[in-house]
Protein backbone atom coordinates (compact mmCIF):
# COMPACT_ATOMS: atom_id res chain seq x y z
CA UNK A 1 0.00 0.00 0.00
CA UNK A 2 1.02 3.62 -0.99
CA UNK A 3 1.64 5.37 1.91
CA UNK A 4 0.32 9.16 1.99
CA UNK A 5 3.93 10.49 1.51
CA UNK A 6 4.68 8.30 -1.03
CA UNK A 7 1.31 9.33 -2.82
CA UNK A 8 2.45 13.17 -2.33
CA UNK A 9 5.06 12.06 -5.26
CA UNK A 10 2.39 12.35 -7.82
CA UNK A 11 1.88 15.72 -7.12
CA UNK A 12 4.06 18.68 -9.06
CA UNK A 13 6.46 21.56 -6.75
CA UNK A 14 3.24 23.34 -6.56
CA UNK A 15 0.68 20.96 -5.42
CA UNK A 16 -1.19 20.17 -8.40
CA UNK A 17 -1.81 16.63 -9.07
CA UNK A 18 -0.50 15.38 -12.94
CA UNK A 19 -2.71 14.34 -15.28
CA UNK A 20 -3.25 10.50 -14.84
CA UNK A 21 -5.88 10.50 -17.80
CA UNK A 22 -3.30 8.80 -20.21
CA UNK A 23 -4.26 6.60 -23.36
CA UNK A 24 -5.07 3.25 -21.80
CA UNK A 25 -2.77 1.76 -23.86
CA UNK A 26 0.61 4.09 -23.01
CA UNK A 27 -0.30 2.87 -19.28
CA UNK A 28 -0.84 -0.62 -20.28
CA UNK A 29 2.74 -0.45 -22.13
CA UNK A 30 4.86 1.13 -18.92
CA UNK A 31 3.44 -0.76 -16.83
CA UNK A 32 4.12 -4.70 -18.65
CA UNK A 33 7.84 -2.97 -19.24
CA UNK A 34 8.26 -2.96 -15.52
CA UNK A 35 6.43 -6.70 -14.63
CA UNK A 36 8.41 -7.77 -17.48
CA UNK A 37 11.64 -6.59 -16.36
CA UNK A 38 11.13 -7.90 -12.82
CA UNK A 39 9.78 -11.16 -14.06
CA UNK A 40 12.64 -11.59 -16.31
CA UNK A 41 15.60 -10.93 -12.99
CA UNK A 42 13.36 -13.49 -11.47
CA UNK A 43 13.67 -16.72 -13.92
CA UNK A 44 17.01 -15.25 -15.21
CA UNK A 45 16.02 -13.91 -18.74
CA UNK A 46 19.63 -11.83 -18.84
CA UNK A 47 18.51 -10.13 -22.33
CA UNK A 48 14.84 -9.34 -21.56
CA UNK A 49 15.91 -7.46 -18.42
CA UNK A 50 18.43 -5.79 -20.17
CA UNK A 51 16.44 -4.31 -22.86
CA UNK A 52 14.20 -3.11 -20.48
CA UNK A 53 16.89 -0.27 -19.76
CA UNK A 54 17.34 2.94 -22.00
CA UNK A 55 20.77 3.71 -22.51
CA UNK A 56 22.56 5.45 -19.11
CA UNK A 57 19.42 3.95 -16.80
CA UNK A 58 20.49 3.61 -13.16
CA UNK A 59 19.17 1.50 -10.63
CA UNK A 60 19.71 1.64 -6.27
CA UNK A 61 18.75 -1.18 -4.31
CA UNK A 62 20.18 -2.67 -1.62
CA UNK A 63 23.38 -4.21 -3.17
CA UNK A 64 23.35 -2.38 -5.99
CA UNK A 65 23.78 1.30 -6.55
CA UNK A 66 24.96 2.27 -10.20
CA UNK A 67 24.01 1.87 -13.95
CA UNK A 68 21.72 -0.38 -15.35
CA UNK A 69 23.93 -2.21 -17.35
CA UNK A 70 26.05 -3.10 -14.16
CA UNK A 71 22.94 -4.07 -12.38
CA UNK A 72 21.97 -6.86 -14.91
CA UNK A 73 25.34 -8.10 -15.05
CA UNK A 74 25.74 -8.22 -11.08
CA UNK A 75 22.08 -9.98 -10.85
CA UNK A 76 23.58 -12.54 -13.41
CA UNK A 77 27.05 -12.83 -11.18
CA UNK A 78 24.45 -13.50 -7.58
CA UNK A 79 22.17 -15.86 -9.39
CA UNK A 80 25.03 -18.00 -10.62
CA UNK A 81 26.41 -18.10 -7.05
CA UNK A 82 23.00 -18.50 -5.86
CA UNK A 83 24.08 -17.99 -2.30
CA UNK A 84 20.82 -15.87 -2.10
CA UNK A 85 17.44 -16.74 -3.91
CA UNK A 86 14.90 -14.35 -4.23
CA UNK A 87 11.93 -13.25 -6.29
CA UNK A 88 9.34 -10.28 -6.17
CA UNK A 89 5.96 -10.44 -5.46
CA UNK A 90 4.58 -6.68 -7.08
CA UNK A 91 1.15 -4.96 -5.94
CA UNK A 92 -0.37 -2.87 -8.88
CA UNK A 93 1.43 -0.96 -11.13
CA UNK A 94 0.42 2.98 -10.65
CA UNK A 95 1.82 5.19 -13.78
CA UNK A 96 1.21 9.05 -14.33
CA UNK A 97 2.77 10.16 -17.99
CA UNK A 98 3.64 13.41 -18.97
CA UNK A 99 4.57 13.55 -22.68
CA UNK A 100 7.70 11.22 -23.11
CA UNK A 101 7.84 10.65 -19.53
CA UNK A 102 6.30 8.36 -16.96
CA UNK A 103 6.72 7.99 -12.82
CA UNK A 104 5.63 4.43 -12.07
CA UNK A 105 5.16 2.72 -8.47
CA UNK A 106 4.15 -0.57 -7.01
CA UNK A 107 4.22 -1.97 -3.09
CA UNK A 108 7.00 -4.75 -3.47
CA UNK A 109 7.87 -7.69 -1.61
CA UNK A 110 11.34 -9.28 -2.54
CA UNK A 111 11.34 -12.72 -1.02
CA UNK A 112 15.24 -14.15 -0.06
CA UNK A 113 16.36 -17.25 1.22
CA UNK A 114 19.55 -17.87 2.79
CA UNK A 115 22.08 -19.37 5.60
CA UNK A 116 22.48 -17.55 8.68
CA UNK A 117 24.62 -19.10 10.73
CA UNK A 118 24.23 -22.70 8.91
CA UNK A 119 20.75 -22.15 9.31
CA UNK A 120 18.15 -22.06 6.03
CA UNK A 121 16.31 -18.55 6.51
CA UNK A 122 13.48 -16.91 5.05
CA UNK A 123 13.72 -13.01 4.76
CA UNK A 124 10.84 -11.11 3.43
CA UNK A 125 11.53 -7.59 2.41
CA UNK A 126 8.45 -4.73 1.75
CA UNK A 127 8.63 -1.55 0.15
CA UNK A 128 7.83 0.55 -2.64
CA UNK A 129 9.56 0.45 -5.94
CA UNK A 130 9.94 3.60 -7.79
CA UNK A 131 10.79 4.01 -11.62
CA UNK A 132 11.49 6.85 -14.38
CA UNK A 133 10.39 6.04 -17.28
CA UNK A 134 10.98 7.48 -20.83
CA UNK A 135 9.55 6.86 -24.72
CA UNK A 136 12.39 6.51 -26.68
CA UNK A 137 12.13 5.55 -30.47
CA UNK A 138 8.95 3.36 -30.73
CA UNK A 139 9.50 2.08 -26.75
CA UNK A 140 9.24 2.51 -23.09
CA UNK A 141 12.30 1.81 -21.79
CA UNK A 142 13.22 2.12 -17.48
CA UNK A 143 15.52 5.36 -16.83
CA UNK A 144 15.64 4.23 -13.08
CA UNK A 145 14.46 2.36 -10.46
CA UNK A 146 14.89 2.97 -7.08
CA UNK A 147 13.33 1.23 -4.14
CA UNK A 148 12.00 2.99 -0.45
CA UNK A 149 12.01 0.57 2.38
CA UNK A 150 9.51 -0.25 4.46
CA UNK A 151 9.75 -2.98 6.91
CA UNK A 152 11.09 -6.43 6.79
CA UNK A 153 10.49 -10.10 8.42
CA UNK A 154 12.91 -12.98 9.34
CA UNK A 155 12.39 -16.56 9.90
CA UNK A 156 13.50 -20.13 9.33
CA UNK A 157 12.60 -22.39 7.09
CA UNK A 158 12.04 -25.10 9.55
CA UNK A 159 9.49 -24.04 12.17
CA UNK A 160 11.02 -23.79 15.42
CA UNK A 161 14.73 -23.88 14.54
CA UNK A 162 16.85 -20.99 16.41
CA UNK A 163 18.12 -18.97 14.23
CA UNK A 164 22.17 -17.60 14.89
CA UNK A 165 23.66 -14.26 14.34
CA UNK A 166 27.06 -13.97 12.75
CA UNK A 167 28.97 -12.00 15.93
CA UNK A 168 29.39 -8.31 14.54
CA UNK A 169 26.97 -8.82 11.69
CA UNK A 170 24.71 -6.20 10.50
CA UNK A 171 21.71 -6.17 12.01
CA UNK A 172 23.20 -8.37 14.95
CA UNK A 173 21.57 -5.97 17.60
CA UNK A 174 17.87 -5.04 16.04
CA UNK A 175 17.13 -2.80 18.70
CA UNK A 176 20.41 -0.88 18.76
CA UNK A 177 20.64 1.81 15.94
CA UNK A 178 20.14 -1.05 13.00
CA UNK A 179 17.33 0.23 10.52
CA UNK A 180 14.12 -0.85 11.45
CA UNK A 181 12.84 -0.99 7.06
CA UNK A 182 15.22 -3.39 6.43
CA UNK A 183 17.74 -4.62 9.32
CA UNK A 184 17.30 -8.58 8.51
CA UNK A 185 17.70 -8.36 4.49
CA UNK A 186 21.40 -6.16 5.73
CA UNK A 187 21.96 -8.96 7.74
CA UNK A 188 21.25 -11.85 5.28
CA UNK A 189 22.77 -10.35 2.31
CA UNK A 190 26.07 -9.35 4.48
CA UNK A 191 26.39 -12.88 5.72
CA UNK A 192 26.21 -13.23 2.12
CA UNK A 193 29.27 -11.15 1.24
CA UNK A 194 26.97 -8.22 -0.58
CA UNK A 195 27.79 -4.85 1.50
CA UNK A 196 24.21 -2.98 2.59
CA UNK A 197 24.82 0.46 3.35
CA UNK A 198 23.27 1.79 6.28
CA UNK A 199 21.35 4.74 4.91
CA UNK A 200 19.07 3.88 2.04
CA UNK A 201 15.46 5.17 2.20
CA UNK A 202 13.14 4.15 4.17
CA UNK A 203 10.28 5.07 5.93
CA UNK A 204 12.16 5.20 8.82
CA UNK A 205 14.71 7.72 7.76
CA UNK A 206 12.02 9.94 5.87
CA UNK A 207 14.82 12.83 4.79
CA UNK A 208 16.18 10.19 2.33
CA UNK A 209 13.17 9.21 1.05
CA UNK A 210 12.09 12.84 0.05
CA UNK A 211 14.98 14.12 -2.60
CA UNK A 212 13.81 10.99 -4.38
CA UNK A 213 10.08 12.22 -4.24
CA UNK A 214 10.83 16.09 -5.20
CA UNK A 215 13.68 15.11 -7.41
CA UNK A 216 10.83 12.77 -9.49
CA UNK A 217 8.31 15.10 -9.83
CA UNK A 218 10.64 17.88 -10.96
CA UNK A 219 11.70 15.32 -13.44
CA UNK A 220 7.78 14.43 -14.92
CA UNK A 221 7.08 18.17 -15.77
CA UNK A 222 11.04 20.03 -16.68
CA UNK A 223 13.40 18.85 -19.07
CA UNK A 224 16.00 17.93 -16.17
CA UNK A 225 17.47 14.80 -15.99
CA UNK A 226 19.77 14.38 -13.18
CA UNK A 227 19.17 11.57 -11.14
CA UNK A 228 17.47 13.78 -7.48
CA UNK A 229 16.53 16.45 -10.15
């Protein structure tokens, strides 16, 4: 579910809502880009995902921060270790267009399992995924995607099995200064050997999550194309 803040992103510098009264079929296109892109990082379609991308895209997550080209070939890289299996499970699709451009968002759940400890884990992850879209040629085509953390769940596999934590591993300490939107996918992807930085946004650290909010509206309606602007 959007949360009110998050919904305030639809709206332009001076409060007025976009137009949202787009051709069915332009929204119908964004939105099976995006389903398609995230379907194809599930089941490992390398080239679908990648064409999904314009040129220069750039994607933040929590391993990744960094161009979209990079991103496809690091999701190849974890999937072939497959320390880590996940897979998304996306709410509907919401998509506001403005000419060329398009601001897209969906509630997210990315769904990991992993060892902690030796022990199989489940770690469910919620949040809201956030993307730029553009028309390029005859196409939609992702300019970025970031995602805003909400809150996230940890448990074994096998009901009732006590579950370790790595001494000095993120997260170790929940209730002491470890980030309450995400602290057990840090800790399961660090035991993993992928770094999690400690301030991505979140709902819990709302001055991060804003810049991404004013920098995408200024982006719908002006001609910049900076990645907070």
């Amino acid at each position: 579910m959007t949360s009110p803040a998050l919904a305030s992103g639809l709206l332009t510098d001076d409060g007025h809502a976009v137009d949202q009264l787009a051709p069915p079929s332009v929204l119908e296109a964004v939105r099976s880009l995006l389903l398609a892109e995230r379907s194809a990082k599930d089941f490992g379609d390398w080239d679908v995902m990648a064409r999904a991308y314009a040129p220069q895209a750039r994607v933040r997550v929590s391993w990744f921060d960094g161009t979209a080209t990079e991103f496809v070939a690091g999701a190849r890289a974890r999937a072939d270790r497959a320390l880590v299996r996940s897979f998304h499970e996306l709410g509907p699709v919401s998509v506001v267009v403005a000419g060329s451009r398009a601001l897209a968002d969906a509630s997210c759940a990315v769904h990991l399992r992993g060892l902690l400890g030796g022990v199989e884990v489940d770690v469910v992850s919620r949040g809201i995924l956030r993307w730029r879209v553009v028309h390029a040629g005859c196409a939609w085509r992702i300019r970025s995607m970031d995602m805003i953390y909400i809150r996230d769940s940890l448990s074994p596999v096998v009901a009732g099995t006590a579950v370790p934590t790595p001494p000095g591993a993120a997260g170790a300490h929940p209730h002491e200064g470890a980030r309450s939107s995400y602290r057990f996918l840090q800790q399961l992807l660090t035991a993993a050997g992928h770094g999690v930085p400690d301030d991505l946004p979140g709902l819990d650290r709302p001055d991060l999550v804003e810049p991404i909010l004013t920098g995408h509206r200024r982006w719908l309606t002006t001609a910049e194309d900076s990645r907070d602007g």
